[in-house]
PDB file of N, CA and C in Angstrom:
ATOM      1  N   UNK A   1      34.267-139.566-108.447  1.00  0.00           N
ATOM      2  CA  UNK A   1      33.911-140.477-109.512  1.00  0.00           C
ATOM      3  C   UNK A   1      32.903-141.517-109.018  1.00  0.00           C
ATOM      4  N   UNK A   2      32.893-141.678-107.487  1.00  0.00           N
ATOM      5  CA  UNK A   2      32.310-142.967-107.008  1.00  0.00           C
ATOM      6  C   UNK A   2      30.622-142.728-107.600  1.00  0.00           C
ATOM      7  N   UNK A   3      30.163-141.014-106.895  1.00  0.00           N
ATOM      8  CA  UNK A   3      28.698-140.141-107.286  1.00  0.00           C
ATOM      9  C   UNK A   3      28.450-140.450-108.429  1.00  0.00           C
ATOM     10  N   UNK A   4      29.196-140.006-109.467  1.00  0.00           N
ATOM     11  CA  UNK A   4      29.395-140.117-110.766  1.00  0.00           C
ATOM     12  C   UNK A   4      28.497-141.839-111.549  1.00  0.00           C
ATOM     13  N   UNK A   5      29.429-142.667-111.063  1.00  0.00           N
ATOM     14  CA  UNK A   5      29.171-143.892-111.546  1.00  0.00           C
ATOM     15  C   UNK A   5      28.004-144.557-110.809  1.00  0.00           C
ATOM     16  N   UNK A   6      27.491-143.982-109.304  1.00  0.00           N
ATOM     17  CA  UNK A   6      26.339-144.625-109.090  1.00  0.00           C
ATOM     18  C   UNK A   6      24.806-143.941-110.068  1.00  0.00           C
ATOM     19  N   UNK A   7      25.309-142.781-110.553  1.00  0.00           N
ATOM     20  CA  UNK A   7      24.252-141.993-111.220  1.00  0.00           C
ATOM     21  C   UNK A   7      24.167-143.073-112.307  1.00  0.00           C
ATOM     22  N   UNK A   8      25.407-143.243-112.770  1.00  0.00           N
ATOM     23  CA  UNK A   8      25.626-144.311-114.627  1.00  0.00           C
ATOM     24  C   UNK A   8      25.144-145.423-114.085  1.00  0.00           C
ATOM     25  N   UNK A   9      24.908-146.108-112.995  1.00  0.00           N
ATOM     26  CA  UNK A   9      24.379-147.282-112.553  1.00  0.00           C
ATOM     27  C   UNK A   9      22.852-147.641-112.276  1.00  0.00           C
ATOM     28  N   UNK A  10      22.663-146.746-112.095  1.00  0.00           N
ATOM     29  CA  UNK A  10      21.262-146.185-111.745  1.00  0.00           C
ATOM     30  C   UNK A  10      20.426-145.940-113.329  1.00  0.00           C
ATOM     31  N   UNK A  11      21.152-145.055-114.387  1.00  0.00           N
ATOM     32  CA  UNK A  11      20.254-144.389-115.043  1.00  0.00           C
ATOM     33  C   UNK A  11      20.442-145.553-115.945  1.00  0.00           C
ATOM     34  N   UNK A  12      21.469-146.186-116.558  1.00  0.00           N
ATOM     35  CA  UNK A  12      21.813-147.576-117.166  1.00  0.00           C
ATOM     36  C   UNK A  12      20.491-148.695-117.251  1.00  0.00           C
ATOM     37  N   UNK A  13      20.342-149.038-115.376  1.00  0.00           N
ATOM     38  CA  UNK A  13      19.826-149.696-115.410  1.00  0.00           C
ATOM     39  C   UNK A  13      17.998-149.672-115.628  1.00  0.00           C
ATOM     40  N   UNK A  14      17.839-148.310-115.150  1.00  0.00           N
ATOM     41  CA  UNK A  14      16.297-147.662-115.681  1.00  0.00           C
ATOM     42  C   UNK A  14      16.687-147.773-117.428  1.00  0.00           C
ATOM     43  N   UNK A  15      17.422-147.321-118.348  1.00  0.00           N
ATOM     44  CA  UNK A  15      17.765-147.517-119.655  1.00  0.00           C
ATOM     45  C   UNK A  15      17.170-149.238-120.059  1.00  0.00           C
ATOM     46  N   UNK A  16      17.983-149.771-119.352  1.00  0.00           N
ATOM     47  CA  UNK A  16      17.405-151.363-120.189  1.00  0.00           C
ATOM     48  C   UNK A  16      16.108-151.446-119.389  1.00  0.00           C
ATOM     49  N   UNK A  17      15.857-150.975-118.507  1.00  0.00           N
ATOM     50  CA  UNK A  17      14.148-151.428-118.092  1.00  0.00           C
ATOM     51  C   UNK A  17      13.230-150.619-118.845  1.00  0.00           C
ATOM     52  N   UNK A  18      13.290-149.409-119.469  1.00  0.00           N
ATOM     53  CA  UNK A  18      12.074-148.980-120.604  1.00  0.00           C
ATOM     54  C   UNK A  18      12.397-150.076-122.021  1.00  0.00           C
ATOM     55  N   UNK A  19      13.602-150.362-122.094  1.00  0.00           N
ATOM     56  CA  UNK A  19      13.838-151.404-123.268  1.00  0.00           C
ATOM     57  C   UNK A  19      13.507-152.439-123.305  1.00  0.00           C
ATOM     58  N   UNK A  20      13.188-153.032-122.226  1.00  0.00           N
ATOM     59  CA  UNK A  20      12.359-154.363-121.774  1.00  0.00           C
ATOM     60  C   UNK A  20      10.852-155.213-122.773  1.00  0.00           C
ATOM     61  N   UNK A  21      10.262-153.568-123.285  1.00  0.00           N
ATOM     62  CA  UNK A  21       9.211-154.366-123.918  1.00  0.00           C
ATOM     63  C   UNK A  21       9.240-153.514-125.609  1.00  0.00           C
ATOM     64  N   UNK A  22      10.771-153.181-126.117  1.00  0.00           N
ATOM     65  CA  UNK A  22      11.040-153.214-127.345  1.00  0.00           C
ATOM     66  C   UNK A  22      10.934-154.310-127.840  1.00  0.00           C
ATOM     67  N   UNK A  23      10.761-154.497-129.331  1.00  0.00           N
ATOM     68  CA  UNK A  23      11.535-155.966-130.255  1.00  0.00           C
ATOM     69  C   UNK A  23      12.724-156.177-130.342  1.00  0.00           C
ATOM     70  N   UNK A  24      13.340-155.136-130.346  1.00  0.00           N
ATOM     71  CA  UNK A  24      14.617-155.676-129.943  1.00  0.00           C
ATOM     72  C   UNK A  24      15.521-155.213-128.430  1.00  0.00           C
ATOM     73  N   UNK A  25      14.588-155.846-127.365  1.00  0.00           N
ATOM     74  CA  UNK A  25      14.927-156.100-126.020  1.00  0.00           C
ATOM     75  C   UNK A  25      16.272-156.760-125.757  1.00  0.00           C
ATOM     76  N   UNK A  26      16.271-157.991-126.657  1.00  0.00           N
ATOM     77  CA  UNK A  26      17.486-158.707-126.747  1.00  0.00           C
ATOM     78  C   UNK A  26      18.703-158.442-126.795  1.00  0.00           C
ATOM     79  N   UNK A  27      19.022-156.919-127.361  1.00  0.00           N
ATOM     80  CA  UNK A  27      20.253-156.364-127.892  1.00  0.00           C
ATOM     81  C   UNK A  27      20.673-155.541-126.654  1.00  0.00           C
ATOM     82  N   UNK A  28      19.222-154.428-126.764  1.00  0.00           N
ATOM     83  CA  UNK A  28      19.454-153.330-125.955  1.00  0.00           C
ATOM     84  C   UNK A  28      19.545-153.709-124.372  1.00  0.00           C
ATOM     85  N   UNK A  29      18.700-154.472-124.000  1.00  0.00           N
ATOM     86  CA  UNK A  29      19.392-154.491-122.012  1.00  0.00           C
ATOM     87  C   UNK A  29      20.290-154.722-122.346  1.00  0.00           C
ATOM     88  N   UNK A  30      20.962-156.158-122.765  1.00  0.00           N
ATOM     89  CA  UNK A  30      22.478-156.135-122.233  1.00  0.00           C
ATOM     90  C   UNK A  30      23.262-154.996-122.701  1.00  0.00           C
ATOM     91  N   UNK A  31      23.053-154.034-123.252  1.00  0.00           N
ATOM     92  CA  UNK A  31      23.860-152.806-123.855  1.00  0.00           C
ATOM     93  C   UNK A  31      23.891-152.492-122.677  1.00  0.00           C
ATOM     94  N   UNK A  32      22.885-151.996-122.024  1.00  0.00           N
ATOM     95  CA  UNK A  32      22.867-151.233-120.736  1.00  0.00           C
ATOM     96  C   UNK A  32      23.418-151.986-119.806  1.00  0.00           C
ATOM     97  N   UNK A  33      22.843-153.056-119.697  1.00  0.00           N
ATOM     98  CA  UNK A  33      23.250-153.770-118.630  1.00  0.00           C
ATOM     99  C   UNK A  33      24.754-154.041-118.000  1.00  0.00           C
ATOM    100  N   UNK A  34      25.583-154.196-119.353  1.00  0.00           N
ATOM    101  CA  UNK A  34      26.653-153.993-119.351  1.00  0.00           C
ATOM    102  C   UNK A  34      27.644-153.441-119.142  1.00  0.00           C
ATOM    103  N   UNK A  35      26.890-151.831-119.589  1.00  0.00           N
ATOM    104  CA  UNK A  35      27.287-151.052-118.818  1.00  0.00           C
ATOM    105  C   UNK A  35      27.602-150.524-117.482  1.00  0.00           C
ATOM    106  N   UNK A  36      26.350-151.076-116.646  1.00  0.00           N
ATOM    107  CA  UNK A  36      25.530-150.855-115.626  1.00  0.00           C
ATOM    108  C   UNK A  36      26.200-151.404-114.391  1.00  0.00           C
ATOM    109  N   UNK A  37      26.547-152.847-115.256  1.00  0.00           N
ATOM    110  CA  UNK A  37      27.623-153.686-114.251  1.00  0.00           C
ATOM    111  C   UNK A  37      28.989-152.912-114.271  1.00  0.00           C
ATOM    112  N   UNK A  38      29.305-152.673-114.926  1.00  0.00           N
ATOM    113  CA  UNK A  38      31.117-151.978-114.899  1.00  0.00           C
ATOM    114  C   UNK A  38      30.770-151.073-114.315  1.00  0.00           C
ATOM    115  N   UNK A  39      30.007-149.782-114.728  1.00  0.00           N
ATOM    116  CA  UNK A  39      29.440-148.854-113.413  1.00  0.00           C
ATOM    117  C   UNK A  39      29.806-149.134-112.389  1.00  0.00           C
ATOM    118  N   UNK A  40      29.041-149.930-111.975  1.00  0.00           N
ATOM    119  CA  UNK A  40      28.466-150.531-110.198  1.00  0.00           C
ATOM    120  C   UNK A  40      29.651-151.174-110.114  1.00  0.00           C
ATOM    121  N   UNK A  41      30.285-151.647-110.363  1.00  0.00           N
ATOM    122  CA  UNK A  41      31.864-152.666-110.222  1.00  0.00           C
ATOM    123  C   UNK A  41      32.458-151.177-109.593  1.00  0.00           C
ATOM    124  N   UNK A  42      33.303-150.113-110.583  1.00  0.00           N
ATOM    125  CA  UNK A  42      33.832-149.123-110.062  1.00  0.00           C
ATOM    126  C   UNK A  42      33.179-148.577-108.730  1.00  0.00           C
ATOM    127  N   UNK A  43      32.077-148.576-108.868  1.00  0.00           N
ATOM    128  CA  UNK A  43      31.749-148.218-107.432  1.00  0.00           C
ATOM    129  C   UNK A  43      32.259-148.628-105.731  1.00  0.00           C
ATOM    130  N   UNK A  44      32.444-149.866-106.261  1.00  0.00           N
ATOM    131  CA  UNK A  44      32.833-150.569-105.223  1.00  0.00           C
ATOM    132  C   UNK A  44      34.491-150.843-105.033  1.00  0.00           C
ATOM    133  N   UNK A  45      35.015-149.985-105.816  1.00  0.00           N
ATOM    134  CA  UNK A  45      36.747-150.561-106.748  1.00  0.00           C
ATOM    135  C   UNK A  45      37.024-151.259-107.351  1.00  0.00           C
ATOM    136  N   UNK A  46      36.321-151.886-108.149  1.00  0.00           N
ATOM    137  CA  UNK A  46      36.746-152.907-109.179  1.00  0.00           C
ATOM    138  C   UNK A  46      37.045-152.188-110.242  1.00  0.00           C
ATOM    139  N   UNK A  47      38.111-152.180-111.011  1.00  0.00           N
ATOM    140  CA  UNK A  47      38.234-151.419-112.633  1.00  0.00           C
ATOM    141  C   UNK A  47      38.539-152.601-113.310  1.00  0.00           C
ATOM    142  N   UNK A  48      38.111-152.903-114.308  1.00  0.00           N
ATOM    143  CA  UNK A  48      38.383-153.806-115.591  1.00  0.00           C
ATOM    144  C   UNK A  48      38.751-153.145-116.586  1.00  0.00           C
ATOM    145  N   UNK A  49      39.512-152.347-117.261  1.00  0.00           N
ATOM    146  CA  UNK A  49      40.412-151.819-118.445  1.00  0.00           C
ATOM    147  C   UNK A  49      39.979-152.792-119.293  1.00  0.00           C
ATOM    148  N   UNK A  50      40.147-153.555-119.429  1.00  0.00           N
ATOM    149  CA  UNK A  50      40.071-154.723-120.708  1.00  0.00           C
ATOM    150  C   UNK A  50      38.436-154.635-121.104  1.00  0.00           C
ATOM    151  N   UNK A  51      37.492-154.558-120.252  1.00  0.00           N
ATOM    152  CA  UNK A  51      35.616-154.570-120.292  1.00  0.00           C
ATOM    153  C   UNK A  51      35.768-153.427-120.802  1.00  0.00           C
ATOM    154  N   UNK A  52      36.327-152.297-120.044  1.00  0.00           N
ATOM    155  CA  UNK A  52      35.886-151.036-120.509  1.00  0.00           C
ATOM    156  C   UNK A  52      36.175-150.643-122.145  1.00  0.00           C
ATOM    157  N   UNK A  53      37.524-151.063-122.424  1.00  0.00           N
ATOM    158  CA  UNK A  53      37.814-151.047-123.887  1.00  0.00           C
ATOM    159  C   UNK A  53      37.184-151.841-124.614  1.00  0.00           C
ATOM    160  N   UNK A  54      36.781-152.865-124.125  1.00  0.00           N
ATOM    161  CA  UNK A  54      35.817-154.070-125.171  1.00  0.00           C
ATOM    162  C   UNK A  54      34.638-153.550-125.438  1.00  0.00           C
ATOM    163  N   UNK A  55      33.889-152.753-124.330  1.00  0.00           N
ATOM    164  CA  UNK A  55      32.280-152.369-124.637  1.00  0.00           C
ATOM    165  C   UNK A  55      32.824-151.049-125.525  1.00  0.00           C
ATOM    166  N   UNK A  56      33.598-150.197-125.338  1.00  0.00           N
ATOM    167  CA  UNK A  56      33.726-148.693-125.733  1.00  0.00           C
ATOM    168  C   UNK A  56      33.853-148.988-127.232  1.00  0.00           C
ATOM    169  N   UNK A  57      34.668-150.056-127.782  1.00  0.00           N
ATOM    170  CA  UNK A  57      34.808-150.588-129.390  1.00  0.00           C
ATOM    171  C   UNK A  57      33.813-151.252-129.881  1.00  0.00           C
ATOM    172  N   UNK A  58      33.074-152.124-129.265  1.00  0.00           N
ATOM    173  CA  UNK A  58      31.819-152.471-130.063  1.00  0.00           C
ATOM    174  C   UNK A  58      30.757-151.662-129.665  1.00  0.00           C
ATOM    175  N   UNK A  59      30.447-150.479-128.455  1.00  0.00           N
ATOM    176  CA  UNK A  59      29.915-149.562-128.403  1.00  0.00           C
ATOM    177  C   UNK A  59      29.845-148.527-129.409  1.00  0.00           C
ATOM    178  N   UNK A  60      31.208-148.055-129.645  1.00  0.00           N
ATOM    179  CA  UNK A  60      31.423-147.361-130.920  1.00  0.00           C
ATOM    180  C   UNK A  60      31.186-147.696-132.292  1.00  0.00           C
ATOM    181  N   UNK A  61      31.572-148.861-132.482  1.00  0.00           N
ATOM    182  CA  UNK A  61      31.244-149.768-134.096  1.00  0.00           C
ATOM    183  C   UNK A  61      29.817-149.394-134.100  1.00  0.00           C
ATOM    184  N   UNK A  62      28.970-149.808-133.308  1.00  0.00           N
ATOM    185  CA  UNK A  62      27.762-150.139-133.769  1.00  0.00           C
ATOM    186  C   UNK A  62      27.220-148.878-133.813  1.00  0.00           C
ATOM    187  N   UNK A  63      27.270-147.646-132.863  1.00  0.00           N
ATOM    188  CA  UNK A  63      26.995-146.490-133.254  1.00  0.00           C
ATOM    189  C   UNK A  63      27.677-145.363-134.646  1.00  0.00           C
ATOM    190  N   UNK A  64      28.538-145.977-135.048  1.00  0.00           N
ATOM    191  CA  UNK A  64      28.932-145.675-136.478  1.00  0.00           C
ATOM    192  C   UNK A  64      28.021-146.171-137.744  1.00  0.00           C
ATOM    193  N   UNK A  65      27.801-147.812-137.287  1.00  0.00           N
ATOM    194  CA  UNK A  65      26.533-148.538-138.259  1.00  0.00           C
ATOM    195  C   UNK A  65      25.363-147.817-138.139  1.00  0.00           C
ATOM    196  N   UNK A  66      25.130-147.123-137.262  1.00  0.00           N
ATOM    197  CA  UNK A  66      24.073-146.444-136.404  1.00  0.00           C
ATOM    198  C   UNK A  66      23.822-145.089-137.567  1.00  0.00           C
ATOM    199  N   UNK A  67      24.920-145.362-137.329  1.00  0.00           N
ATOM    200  CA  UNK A  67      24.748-143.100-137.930  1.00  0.00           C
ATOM    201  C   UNK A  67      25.034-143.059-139.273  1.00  0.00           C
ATOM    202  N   UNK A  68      25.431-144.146-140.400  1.00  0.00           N
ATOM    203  CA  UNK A  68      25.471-144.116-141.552  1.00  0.00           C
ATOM    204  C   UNK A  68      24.380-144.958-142.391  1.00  0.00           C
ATOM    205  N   UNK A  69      23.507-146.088-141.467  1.00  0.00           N
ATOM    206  CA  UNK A  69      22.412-146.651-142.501  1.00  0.00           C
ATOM    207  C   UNK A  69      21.091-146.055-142.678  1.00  0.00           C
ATOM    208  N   UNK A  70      20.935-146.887-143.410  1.00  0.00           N
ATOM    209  CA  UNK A  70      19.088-145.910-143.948  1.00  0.00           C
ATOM    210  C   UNK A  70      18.588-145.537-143.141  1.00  0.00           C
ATOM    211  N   UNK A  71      18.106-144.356-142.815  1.00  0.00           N
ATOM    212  CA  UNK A  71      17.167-144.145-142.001  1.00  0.00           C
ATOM    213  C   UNK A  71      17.988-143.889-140.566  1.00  0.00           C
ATOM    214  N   UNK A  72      19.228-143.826-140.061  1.00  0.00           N
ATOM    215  CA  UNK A  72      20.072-143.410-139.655  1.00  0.00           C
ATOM    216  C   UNK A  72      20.507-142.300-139.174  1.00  0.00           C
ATOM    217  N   UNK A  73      21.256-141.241-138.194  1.00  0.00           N
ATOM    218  CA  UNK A  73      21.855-140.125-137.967  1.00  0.00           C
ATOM    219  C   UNK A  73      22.188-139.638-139.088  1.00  0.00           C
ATOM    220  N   UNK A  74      22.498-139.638-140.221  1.00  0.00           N
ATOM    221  CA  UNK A  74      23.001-139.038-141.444  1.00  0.00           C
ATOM    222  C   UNK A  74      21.710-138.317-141.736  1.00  0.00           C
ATOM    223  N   UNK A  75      20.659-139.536-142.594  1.00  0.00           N
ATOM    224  CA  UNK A  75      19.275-139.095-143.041  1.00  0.00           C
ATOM    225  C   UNK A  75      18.814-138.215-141.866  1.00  0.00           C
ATOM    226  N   UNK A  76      18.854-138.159-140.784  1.00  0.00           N
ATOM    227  CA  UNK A  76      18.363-137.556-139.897  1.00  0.00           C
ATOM    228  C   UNK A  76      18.844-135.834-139.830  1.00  0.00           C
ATOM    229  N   UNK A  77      20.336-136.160-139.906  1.00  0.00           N
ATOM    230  CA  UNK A  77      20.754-134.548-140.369  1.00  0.00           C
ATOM    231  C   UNK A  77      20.779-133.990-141.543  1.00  0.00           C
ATOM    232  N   UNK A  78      20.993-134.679-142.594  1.00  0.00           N
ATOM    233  CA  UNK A  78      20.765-134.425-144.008  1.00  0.00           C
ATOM    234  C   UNK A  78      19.284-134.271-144.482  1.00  0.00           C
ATOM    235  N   UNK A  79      18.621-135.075-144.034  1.00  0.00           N
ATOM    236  CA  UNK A  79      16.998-135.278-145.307  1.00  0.00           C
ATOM    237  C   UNK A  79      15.807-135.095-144.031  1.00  0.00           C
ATOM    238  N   UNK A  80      16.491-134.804-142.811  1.00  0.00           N
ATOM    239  CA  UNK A  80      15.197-134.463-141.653  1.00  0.00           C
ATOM    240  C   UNK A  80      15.494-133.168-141.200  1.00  0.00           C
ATOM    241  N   UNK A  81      16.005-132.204-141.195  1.00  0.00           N
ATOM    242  CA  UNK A  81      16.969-130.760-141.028  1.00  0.00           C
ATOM    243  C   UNK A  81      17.073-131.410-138.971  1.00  0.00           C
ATOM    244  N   UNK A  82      17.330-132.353-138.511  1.00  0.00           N
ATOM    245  CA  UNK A  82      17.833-132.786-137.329  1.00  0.00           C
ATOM    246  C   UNK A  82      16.487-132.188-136.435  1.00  0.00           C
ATOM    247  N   UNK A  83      15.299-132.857-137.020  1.00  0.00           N
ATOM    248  CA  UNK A  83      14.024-132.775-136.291  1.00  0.00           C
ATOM    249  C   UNK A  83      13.782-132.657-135.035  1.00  0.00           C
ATOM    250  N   UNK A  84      13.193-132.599-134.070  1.00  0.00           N
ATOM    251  CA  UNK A  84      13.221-133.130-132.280  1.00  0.00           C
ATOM    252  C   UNK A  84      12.853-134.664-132.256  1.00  0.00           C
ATOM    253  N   UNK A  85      14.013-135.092-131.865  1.00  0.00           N
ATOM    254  CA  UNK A  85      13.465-136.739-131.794  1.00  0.00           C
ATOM    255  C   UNK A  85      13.363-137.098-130.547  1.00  0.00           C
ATOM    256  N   UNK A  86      12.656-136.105-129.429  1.00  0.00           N
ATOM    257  CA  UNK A  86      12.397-136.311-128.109  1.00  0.00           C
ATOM    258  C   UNK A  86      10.704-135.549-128.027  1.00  0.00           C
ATOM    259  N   UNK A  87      10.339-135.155-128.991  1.00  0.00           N
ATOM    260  CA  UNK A  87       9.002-134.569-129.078  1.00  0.00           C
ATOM    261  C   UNK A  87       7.946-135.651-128.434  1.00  0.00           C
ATOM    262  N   UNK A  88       8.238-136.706-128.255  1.00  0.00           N
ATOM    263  CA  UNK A  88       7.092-137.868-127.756  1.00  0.00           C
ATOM    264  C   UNK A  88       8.270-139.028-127.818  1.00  0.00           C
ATOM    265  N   UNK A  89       7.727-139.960-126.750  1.00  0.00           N
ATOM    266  CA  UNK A  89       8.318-141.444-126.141  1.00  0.00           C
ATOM    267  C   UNK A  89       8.272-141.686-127.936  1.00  0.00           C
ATOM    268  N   UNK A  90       7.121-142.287-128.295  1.00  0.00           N
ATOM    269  CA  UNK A  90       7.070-142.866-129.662  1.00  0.00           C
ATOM    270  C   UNK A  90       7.826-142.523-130.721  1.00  0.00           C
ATOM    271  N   UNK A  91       8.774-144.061-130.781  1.00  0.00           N
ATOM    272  CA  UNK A  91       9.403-143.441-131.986  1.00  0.00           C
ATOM    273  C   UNK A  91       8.684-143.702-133.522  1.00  0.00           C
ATOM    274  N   UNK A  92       8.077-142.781-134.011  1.00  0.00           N
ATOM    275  CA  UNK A  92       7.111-143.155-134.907  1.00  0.00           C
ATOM    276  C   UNK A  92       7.908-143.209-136.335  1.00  0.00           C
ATOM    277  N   UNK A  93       8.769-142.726-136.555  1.00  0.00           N
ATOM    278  CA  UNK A  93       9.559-142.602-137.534  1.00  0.00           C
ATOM    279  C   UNK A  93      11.024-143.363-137.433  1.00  0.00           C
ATOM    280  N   UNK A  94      11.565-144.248-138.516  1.00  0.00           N
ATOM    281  CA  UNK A  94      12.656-145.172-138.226  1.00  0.00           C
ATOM    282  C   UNK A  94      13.948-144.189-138.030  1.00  0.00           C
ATOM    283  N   UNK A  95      13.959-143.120-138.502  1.00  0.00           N
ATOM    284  CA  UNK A  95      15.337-142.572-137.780  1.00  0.00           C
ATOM    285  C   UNK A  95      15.194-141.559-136.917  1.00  0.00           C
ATOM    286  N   UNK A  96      14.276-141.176-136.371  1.00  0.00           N
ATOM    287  CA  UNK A  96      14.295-141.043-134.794  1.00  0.00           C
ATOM    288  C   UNK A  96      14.900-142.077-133.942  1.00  0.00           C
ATOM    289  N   UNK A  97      14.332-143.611-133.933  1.00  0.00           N
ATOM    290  CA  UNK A  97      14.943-144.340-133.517  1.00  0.00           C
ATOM    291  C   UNK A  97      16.169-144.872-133.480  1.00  0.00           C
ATOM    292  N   UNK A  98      16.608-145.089-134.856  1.00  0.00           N
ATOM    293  CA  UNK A  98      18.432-144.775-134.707  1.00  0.00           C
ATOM    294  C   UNK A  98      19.070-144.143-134.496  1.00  0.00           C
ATOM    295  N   UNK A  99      18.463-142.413-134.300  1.00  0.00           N
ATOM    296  CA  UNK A  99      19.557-141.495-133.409  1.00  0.00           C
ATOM    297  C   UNK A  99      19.464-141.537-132.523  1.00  0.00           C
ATOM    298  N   UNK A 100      18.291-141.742-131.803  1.00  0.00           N
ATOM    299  CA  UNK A 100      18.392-142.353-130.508  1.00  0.00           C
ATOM    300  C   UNK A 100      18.797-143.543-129.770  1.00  0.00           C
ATOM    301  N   UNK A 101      18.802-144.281-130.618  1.00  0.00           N
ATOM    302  CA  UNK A 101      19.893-145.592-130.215  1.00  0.00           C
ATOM    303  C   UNK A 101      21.619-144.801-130.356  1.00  0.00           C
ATOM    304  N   UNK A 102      21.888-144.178-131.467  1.00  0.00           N
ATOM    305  CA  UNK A 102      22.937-143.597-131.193  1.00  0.00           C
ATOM    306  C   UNK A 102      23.565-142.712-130.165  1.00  0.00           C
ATOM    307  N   UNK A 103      22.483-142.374-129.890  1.00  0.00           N
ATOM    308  CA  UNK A 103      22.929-141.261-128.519  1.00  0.00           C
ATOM    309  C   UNK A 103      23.421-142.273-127.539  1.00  0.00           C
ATOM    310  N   UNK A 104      22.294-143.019-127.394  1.00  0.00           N
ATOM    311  CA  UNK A 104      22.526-143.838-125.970  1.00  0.00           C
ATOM    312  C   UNK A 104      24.093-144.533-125.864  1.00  0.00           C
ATOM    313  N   UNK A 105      24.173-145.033-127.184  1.00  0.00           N
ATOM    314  CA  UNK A 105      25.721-145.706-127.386  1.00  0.00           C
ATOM    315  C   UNK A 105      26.563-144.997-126.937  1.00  0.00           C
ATOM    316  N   UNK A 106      27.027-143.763-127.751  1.00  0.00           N
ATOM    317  CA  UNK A 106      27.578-142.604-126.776  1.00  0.00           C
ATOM    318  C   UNK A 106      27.585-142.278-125.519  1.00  0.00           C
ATOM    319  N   UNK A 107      26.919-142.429-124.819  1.00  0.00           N
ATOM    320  CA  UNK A 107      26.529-142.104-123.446  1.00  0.00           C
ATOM    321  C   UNK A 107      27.384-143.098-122.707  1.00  0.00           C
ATOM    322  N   UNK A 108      26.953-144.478-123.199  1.00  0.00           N
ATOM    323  CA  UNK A 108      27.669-145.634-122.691  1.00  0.00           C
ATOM    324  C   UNK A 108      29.255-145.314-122.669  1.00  0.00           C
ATOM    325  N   UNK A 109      29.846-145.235-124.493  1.00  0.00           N
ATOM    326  CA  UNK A 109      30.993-145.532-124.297  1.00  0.00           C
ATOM    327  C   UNK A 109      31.448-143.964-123.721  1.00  0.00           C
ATOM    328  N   UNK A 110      30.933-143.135-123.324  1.00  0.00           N
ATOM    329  CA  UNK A 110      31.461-142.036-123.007  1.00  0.00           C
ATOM    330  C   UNK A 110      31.416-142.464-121.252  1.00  0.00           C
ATOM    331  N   UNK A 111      30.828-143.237-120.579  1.00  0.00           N
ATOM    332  CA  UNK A 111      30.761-143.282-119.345  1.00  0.00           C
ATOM    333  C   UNK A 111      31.692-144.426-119.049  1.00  0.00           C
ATOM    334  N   UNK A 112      32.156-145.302-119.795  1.00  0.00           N
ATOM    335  CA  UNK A 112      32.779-146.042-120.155  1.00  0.00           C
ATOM    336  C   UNK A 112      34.527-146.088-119.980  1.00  0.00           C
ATOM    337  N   UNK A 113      34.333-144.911-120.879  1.00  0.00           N
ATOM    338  CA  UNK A 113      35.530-143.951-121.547  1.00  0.00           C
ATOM    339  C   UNK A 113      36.343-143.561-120.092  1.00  0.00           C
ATOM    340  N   UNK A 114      34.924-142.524-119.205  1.00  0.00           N
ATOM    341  CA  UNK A 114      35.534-141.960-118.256  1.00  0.00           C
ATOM    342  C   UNK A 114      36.314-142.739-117.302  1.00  0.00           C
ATOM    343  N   UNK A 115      35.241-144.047-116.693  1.00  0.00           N
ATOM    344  CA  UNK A 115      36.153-144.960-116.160  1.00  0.00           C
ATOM    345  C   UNK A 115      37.515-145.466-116.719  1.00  0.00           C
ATOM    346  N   UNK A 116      37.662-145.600-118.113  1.00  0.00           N
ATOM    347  CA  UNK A 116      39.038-146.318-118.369  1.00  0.00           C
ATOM    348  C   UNK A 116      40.295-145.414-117.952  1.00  0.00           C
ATOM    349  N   UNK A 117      39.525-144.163-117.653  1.00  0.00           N
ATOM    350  CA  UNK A 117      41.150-143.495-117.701  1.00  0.00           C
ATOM    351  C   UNK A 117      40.916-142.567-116.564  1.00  0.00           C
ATOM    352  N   UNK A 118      39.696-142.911-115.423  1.00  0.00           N
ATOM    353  CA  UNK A 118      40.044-142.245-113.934  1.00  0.00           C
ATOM    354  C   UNK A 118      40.107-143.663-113.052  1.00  0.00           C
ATOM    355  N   UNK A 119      39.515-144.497-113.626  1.00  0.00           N
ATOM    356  CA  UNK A 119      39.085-145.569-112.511  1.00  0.00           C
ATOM    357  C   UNK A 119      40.646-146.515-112.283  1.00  0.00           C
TER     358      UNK A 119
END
């Protein structure tokens, strides 16, 4: 698990550094960042249960808001037949960008996840 979580520490923290010169920078590092730290904490033996469940629930909330508003994971599978939204960096279209914010959420609380219940 130690391999594991320096990879989530590592790729986390490259995550909030392409997010760095979004508009909304503000939100997204500390998403990662947050992550990034509990990562790197387990690495060293620290487990926080209480962080890990706190980010994994508002990790999750917001990727639910994620996948049901306009322009959203829904529209994306419903009214885009689930396009390639990795065809180019640019997200030129608004729900490319929210499934891809959704993924990432996932990723989090799924790396998240793993720690709460090996670490």
């Amino acid at each position: 698990m130690i391999l594991l979580n320096i990879i989530f520490t590592l790729a986390f923290i490259a995550f909030a550094y392409v997010n760095l010169n979004d508009a909304d920078s503000w939100l997204w590092v500390p998403i990662y960042m947050y992550a990034a730290l509990l990562c790197a904490a387990a690495v060293f033996g620290y487990a926080f249960p209480l962080a890990y469940l706190a980010g994994i629930i508002f990790y999750l909330i917001y990727a639910l808001i994620l996948f049901f508003k306009k322009d959203g994971v829904w529209d994306w599978v419903t009214k885009h037949s689930m396009q390639n939204i990795a065809e180019t960096m640019q997200a030129t279209k608004p729900w490319v960008e929210q499934t891809r914010e959704f993924f990432g959420l996932l990723i989090v609380a799924g790396a998240l996840a793993l720690n709460y219940y090996t670490v």
